[in-house]
N, C-alpha and C. Protein backbone atom coordinates (compact mmCIF):
# COMPACT_ATOMS: atom_id res chain seq x y z
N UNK A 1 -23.38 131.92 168.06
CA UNK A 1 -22.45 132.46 167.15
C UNK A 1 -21.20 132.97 167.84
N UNK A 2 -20.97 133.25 169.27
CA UNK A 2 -20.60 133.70 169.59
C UNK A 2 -19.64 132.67 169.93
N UNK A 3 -20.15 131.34 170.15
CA UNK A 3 -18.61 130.48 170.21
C UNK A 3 -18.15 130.60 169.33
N UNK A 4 -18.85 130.12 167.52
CA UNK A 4 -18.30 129.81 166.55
C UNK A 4 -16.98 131.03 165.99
N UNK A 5 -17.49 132.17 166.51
CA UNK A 5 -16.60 133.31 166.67
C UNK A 5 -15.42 133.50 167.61
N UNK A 6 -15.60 132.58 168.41
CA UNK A 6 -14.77 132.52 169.29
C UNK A 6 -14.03 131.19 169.13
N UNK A 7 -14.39 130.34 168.43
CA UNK A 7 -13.75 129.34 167.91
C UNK A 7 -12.61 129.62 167.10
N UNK A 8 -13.62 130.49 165.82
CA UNK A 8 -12.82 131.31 164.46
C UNK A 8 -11.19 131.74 165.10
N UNK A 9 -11.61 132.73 166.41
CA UNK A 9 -10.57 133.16 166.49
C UNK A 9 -9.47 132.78 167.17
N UNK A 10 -9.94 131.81 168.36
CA UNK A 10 -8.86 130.94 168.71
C UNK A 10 -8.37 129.79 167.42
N UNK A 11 -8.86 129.49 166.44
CA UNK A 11 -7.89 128.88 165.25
C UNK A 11 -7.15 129.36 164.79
N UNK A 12 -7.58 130.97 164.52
CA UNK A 12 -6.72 132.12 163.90
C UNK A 12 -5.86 132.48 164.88
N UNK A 13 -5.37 132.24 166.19
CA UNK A 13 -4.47 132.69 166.62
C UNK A 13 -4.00 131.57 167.01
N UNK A 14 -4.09 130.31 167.24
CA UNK A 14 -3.08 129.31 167.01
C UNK A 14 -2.53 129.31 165.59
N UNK A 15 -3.38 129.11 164.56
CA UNK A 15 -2.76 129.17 163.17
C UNK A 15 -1.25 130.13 163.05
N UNK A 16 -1.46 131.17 163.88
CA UNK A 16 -0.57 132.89 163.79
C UNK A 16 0.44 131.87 164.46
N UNK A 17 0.23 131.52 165.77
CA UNK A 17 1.38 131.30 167.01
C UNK A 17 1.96 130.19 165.91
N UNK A 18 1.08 129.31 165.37
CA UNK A 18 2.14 128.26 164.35
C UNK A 18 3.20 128.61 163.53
N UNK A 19 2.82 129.99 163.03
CA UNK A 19 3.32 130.59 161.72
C UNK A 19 4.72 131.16 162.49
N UNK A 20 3.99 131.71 163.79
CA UNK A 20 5.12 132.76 164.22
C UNK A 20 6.47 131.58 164.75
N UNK A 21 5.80 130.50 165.20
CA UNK A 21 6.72 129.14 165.85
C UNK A 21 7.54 129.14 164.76
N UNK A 22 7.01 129.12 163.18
CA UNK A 22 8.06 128.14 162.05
C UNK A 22 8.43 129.43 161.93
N UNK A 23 8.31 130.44 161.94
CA UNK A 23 9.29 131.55 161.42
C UNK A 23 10.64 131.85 162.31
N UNK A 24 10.19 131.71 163.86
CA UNK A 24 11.31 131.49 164.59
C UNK A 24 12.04 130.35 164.40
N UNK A 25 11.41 129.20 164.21
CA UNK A 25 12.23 128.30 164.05
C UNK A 25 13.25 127.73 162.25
N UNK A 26 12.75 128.39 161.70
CA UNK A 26 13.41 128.62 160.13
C UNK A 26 14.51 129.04 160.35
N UNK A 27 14.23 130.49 160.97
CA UNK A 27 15.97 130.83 161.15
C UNK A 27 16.97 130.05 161.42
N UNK A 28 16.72 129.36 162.71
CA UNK A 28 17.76 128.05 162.91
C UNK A 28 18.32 127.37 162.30
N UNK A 29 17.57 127.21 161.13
CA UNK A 29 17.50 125.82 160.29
C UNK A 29 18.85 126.25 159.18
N UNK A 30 17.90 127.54 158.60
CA UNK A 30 18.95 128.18 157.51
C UNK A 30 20.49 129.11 158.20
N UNK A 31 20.41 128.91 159.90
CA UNK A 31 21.50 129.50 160.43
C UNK A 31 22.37 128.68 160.45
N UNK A 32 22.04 127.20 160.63
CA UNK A 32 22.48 126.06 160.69
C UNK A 32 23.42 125.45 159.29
N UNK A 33 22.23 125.67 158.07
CA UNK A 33 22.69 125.25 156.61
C UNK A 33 23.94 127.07 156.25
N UNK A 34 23.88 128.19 156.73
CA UNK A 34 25.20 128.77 156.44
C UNK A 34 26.17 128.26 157.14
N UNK A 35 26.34 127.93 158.58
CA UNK A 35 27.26 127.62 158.90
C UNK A 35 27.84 126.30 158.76
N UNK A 36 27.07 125.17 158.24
CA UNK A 36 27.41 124.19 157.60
C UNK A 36 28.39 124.13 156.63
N UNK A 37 28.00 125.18 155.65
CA UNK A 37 29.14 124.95 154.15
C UNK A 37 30.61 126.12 154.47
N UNK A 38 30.68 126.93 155.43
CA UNK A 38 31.40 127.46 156.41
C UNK A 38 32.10 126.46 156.92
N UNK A 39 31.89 125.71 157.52
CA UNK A 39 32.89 124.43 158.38
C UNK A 39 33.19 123.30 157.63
N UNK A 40 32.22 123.39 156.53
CA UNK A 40 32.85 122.35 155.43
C UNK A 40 33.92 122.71 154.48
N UNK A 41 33.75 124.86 154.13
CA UNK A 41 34.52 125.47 153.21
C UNK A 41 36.45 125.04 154.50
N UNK A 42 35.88 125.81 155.46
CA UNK A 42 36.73 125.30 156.46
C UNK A 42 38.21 123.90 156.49
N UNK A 43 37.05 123.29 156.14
CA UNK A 43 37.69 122.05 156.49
C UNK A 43 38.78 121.11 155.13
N UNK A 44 37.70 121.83 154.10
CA UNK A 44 38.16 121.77 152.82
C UNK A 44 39.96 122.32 153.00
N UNK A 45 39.54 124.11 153.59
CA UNK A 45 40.87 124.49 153.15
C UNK A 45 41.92 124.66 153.89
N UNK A 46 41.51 123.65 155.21
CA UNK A 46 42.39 123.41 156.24
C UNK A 46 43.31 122.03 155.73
N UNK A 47 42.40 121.36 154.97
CA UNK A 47 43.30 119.95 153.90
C UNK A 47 44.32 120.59 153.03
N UNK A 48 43.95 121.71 152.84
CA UNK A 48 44.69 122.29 151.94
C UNK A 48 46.23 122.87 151.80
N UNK A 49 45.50 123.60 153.15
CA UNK A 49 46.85 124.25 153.69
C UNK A 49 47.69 122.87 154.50
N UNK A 50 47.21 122.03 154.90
CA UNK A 50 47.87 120.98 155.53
C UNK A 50 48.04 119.83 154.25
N UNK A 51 49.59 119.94 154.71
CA UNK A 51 49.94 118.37 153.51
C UNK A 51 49.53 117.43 153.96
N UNK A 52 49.13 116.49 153.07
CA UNK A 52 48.59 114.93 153.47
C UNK A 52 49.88 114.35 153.49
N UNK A 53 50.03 113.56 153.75
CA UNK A 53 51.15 112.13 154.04
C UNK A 53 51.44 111.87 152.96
N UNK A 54 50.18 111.46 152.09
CA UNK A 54 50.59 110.95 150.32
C UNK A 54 51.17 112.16 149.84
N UNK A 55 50.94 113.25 150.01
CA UNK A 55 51.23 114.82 149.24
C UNK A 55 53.38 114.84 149.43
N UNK A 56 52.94 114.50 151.11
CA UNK A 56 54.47 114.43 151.72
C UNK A 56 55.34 113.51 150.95
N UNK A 57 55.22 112.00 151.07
CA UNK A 57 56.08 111.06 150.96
C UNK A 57 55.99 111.33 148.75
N UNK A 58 55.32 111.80 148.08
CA UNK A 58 55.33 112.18 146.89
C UNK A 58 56.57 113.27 146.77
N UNK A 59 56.56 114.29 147.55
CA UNK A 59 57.69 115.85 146.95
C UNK A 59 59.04 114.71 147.67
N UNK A 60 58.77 113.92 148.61
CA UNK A 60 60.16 113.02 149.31
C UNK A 60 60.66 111.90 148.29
N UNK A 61 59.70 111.42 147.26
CA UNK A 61 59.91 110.48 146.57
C UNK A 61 60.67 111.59 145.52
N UNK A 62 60.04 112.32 145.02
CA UNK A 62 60.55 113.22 143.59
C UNK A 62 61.91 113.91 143.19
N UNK A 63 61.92 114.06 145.13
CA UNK A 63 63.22 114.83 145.75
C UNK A 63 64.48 114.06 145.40
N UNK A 64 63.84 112.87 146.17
CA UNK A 64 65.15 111.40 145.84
C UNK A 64 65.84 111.19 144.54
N UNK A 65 64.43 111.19 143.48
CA UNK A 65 64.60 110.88 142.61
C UNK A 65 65.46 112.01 141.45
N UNK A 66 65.18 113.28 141.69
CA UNK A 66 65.73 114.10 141.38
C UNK A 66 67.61 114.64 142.06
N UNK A 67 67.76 113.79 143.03
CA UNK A 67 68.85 113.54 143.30
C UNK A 67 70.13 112.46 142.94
N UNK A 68 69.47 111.08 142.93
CA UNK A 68 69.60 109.94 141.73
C UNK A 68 70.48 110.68 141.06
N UNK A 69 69.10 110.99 140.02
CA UNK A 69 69.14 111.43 138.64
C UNK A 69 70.78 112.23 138.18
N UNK A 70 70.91 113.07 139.31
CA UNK A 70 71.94 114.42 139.14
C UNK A 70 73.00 113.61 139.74
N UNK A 71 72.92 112.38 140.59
CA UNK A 71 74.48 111.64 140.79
C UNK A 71 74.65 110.79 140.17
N UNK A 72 73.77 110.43 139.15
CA UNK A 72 73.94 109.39 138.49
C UNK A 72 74.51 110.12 136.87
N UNK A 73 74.21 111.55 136.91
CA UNK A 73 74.85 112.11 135.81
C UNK A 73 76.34 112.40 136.05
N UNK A 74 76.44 113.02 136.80
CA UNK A 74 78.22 113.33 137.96
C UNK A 74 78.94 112.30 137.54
N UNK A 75 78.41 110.62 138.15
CA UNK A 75 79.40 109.40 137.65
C UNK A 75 79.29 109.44 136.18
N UNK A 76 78.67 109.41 135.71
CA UNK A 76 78.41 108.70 134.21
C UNK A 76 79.14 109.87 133.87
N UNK A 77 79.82 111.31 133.68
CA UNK A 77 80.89 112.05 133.20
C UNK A 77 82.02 111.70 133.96
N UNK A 78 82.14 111.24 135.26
CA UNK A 78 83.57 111.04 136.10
C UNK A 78 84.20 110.12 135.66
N UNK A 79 83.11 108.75 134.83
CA UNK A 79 83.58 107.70 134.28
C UNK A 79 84.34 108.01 132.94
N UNK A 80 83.47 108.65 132.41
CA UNK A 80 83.89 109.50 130.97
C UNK A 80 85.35 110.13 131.18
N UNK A 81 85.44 110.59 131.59
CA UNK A 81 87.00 111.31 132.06
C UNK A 81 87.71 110.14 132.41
N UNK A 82 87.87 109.78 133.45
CA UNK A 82 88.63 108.34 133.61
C UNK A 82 88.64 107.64 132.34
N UNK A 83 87.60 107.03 131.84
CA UNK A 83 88.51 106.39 130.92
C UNK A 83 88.63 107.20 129.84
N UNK A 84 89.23 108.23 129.60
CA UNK A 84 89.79 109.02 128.67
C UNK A 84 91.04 108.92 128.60
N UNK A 85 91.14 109.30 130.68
CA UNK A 85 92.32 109.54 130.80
C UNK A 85 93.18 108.13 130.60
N UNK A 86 92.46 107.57 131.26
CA UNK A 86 93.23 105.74 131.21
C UNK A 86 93.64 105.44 129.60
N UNK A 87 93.20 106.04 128.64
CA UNK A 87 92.96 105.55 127.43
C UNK A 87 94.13 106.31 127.26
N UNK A 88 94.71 107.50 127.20
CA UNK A 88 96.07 108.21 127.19
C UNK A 88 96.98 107.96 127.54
N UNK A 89 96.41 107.52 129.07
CA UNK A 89 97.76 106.77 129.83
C UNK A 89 98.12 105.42 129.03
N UNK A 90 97.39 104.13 128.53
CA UNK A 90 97.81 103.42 128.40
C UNK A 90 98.44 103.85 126.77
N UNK A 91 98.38 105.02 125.94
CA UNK A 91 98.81 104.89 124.88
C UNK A 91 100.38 105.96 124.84
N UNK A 92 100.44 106.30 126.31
CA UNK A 92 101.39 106.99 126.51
C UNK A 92 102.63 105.61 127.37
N UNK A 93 102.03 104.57 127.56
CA UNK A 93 102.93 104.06 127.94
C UNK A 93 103.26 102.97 126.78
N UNK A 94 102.17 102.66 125.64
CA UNK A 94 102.87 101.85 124.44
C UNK A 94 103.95 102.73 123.83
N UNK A 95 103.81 103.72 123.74
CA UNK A 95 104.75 104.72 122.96
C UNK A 95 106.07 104.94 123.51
N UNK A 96 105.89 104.80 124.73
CA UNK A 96 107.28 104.98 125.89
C UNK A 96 108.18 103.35 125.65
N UNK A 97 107.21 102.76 125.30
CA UNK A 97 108.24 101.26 125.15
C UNK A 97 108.57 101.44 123.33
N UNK A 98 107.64 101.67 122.39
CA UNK A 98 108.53 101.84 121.30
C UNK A 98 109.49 102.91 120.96
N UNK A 99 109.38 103.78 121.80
CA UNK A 99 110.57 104.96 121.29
C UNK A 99 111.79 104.36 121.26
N UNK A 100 112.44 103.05 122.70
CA UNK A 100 114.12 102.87 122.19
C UNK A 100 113.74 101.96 120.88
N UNK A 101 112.69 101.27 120.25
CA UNK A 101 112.87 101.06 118.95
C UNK A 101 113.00 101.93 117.84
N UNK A 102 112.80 103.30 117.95
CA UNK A 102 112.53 104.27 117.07
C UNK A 102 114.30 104.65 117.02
N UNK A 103 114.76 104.72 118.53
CA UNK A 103 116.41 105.00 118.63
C UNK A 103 117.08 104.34 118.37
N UNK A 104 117.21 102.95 118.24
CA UNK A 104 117.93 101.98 117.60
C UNK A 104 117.70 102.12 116.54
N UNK A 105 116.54 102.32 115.74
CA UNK A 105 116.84 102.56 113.86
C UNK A 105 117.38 103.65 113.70
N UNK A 106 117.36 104.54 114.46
CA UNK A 106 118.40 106.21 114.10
C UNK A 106 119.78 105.54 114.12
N UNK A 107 119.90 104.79 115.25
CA UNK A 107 121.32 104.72 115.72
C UNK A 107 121.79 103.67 114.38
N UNK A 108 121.19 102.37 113.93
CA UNK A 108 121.86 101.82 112.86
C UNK A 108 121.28 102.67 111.28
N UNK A 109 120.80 103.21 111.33
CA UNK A 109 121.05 104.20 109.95
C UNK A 109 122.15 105.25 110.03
N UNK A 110 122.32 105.93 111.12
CA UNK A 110 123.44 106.28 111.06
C UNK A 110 124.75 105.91 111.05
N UNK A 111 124.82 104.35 111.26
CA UNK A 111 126.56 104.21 110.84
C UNK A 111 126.53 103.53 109.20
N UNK A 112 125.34 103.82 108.19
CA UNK A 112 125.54 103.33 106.88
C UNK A 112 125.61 104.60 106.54
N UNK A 113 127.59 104.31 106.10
CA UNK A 113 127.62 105.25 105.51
C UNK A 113 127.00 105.73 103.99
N UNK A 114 126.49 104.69 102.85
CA UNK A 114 125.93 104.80 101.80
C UNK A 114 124.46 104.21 101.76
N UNK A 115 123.50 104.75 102.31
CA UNK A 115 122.30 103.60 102.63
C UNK A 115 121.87 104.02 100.97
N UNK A 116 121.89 104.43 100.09
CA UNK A 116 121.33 104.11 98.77
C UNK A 116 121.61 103.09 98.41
N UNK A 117 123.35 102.85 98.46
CA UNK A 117 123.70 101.80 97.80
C UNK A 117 123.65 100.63 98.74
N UNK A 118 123.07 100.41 99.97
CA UNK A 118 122.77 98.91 100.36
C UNK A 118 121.53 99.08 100.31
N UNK A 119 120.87 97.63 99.77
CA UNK A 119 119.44 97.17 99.39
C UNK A 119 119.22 97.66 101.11
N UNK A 120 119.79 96.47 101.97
CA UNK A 120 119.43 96.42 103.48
C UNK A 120 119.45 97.54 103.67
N UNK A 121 119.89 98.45 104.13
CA UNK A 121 119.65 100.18 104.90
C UNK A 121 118.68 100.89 103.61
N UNK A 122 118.53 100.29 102.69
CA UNK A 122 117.16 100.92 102.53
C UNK A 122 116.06 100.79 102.58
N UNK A 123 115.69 99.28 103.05
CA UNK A 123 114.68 98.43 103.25
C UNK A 123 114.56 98.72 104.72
N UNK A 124 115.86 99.22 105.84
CA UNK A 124 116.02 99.28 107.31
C UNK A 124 115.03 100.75 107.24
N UNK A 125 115.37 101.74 106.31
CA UNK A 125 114.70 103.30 106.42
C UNK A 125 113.65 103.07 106.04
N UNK A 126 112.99 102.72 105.10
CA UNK A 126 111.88 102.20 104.68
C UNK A 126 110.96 101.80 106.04
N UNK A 127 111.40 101.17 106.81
CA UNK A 127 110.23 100.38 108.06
C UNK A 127 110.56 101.80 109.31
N UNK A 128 111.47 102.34 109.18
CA UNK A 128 111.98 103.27 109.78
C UNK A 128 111.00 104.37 109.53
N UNK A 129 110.92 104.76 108.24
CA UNK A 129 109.92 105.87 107.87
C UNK A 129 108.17 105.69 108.56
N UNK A 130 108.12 104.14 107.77
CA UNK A 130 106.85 103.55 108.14
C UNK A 130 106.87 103.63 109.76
N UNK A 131 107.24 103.38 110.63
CA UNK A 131 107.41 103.31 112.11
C UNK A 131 107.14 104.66 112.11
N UNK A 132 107.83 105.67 112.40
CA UNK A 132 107.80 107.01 112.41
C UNK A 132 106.40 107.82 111.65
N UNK A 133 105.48 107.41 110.37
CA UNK A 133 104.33 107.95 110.37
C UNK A 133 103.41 107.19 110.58
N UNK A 134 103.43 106.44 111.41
CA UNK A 134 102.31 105.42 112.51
C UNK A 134 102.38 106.25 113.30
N UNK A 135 103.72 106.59 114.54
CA UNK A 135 103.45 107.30 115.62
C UNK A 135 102.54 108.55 115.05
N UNK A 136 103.31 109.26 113.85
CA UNK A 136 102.66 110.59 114.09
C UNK A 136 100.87 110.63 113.58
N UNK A 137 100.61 109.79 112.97
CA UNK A 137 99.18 108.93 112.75
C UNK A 137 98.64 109.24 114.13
N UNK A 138 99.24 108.31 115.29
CA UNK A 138 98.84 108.58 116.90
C UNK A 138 98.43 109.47 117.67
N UNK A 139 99.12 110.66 116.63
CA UNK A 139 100.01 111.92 117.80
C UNK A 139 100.59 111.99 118.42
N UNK A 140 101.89 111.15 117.87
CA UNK A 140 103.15 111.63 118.49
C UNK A 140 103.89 112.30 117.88
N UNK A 141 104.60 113.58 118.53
CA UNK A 141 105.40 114.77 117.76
C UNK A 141 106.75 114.41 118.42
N UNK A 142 107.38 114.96 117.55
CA UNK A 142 108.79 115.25 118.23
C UNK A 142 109.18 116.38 118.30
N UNK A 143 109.54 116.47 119.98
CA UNK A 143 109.41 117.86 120.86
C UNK A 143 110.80 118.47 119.84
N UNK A 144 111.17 119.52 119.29
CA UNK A 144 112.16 120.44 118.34
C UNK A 144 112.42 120.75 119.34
N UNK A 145 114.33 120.94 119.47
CA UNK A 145 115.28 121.20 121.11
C UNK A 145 116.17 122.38 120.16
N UNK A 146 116.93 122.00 119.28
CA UNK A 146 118.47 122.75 118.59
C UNK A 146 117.88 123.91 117.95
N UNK A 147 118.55 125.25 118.76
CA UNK A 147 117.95 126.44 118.45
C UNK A 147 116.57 127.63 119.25
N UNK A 148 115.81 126.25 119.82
CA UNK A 148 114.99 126.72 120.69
C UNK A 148 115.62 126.73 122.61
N UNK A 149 114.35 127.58 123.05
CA UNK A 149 115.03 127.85 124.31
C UNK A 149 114.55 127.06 125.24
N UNK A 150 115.44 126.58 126.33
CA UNK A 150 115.33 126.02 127.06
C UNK A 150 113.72 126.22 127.97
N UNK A 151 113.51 125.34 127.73
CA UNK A 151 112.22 124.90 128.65
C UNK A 151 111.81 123.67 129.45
N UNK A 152 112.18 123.43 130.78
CA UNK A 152 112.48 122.76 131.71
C UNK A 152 110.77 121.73 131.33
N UNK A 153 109.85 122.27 131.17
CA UNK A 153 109.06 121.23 130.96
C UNK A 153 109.07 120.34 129.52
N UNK A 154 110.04 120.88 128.74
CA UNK A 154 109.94 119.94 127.37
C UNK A 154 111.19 119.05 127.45
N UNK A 155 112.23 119.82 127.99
CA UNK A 155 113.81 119.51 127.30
C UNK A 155 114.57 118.73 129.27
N UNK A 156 115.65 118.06 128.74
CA UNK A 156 116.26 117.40 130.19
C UNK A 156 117.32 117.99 129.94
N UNK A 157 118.13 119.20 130.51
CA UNK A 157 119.38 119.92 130.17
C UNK A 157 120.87 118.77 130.99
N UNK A 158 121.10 118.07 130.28
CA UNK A 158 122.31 117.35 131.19
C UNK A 158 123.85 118.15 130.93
N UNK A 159 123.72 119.13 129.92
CA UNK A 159 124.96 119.36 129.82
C UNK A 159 124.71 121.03 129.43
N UNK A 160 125.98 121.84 130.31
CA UNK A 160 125.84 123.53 129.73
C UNK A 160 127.32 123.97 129.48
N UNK A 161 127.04 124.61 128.78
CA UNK A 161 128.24 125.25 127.98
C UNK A 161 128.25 126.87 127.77
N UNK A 162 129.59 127.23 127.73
CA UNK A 162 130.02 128.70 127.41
C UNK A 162 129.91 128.87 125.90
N UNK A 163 128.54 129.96 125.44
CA UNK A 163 129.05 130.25 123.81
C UNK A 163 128.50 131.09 123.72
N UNK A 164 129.40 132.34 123.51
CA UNK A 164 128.85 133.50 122.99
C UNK A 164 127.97 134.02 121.56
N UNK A 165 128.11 133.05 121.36
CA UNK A 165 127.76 133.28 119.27
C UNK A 165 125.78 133.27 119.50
N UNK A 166 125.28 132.33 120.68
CA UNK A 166 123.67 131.70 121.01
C UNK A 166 123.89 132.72 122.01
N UNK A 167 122.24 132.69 122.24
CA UNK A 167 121.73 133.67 123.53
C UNK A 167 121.74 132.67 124.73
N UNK A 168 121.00 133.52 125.52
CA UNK A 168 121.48 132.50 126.87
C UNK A 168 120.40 131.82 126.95
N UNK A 169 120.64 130.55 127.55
CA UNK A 169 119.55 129.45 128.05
C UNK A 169 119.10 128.65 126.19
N UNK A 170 120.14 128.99 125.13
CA UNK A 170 119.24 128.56 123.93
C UNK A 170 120.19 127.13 123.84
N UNK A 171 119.06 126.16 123.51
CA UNK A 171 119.89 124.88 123.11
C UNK A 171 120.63 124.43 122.14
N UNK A 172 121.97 124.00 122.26
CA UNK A 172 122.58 124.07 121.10
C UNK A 172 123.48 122.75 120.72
N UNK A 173 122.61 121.51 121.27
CA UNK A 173 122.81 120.30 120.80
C UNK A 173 122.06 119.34 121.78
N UNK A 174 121.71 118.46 120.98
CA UNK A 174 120.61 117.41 120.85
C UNK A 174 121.02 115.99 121.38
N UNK A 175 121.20 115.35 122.98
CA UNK A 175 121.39 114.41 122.47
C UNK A 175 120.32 112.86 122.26
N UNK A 176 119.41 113.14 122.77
CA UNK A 176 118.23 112.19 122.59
C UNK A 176 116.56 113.12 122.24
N UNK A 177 116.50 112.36 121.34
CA UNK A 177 115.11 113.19 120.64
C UNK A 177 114.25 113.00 121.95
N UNK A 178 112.85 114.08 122.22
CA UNK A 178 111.93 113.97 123.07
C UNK A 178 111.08 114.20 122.53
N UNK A 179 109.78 113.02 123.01
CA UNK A 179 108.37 113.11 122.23
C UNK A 179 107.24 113.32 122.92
N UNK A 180 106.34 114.12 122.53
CA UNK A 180 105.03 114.24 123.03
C UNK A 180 104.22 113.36 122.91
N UNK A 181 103.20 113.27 123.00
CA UNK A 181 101.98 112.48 122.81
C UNK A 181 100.78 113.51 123.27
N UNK A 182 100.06 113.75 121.98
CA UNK A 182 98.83 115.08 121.99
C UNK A 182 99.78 116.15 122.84
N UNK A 183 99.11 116.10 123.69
CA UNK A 183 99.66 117.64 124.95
C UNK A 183 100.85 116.98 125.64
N UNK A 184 100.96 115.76 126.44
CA UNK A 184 101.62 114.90 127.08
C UNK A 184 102.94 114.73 126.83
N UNK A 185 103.89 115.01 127.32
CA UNK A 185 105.43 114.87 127.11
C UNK A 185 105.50 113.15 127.74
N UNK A 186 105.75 112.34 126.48
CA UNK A 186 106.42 110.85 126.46
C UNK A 186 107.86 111.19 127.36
N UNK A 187 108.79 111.38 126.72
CA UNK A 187 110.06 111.57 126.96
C UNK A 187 110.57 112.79 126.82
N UNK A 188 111.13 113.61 127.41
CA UNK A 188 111.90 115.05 127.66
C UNK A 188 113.07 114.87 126.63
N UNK A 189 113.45 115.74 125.82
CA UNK A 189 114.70 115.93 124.76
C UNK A 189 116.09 116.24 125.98
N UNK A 190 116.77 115.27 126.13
CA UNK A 190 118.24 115.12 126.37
C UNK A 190 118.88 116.27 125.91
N UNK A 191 119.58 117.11 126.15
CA UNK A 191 120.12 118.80 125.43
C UNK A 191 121.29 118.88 126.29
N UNK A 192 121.70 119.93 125.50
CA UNK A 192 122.99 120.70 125.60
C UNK A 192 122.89 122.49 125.78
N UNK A 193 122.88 123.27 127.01
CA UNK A 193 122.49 124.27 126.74
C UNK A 193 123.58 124.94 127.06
N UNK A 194 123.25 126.52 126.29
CA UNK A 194 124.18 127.20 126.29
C UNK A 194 123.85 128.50 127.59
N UNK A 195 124.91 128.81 128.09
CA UNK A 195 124.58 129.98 129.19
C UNK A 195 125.37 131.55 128.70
């Protein structure tokens, strides 16, 4: 009995040394599986903080594109303006070629002396009138000189005179009408000013 007892207990203390082996060796295992999801949490948020290439060449693509976008709006108003302006200019220069037609019908209505009684000078005022509310149809005005004061950007002063009766610098004869166009001075009014 005394082996079988001595058997008993050498099983029971290998059995122990087994137990005590996997208990030391468990730790490892589960020291192993924390620091695992640690170097994986790691690694995760080291991708994170680090841009990828695709992440990169994406904010570089968006960037571009968001640049495009904002010069491609810039032209598409620069164009807008240009041809606004072109569109003024060219209606400021049809108007500049019909005005000596507008002055030649002043100039032959004024030497009839009776335009009621000729059919012709009233048929001449007639296309005369018509001519004259086309332009202003356009927006063309005619710049008012006789009475008003000289203003170097409306009026062309070719001639000055002594008259006490007008204030100074006021215009006090007319000799070629001057027309605007919208804001745009066509032709400057020809004047007579007084000092």
């Amino acid at each position: 009995m005394k082996e079988a007892d001595e058997a008993e207990a050498e099983a029971a203390a290998e059995k122990k040394a087994e137990e005590q082996k996997q208990t030391e060796d468990s730790p490892e295992p589960s020291a192993q599986e924390d620091k695992e999801p640690q170097t994986k949490e790691k690694r995760f948020f080291k991708k994170k903080d680090k841009k990828d290439k695709k992440d990169e060449k994406i904010e570089e693509l968006t960037d571009r594109l968001t640049r495009q976008l904002a010069e491609f709006d810039n032209y598409r108003k620069r164009t807008e303006k240009e041809k606004a302006s072109m569109y003024i200019i060219g209606a400021k220069d049809i108007v500049e070629k019909i005005l000596p037609v507008v002055d030649n019908f002043e100039r032959g209505l004024a030497t009839v002396e009776h335009p009621e009684d000729d059919p012709f000078a009233d048929g001449m005022n007639k296309i005369y009138k018509q001519l004259t509310k086309a332009l202003e149809d356009m927006g063309v005005t005619v710049i008012e000189a006789v009475g008003k004061e000289f203003d170097p950007n409306l009026h062309n002063a070719v001639m000055h005179v002594e008259d006490e009766s007008v204030g100074e610098n006021v215009i006090v004869e007319e000799f070629q009408k001057g027309y605007k166009y919208k804001d745009i001075v066509v032709r400057h009014s020809m004047v007579k000013v007084a000092n």
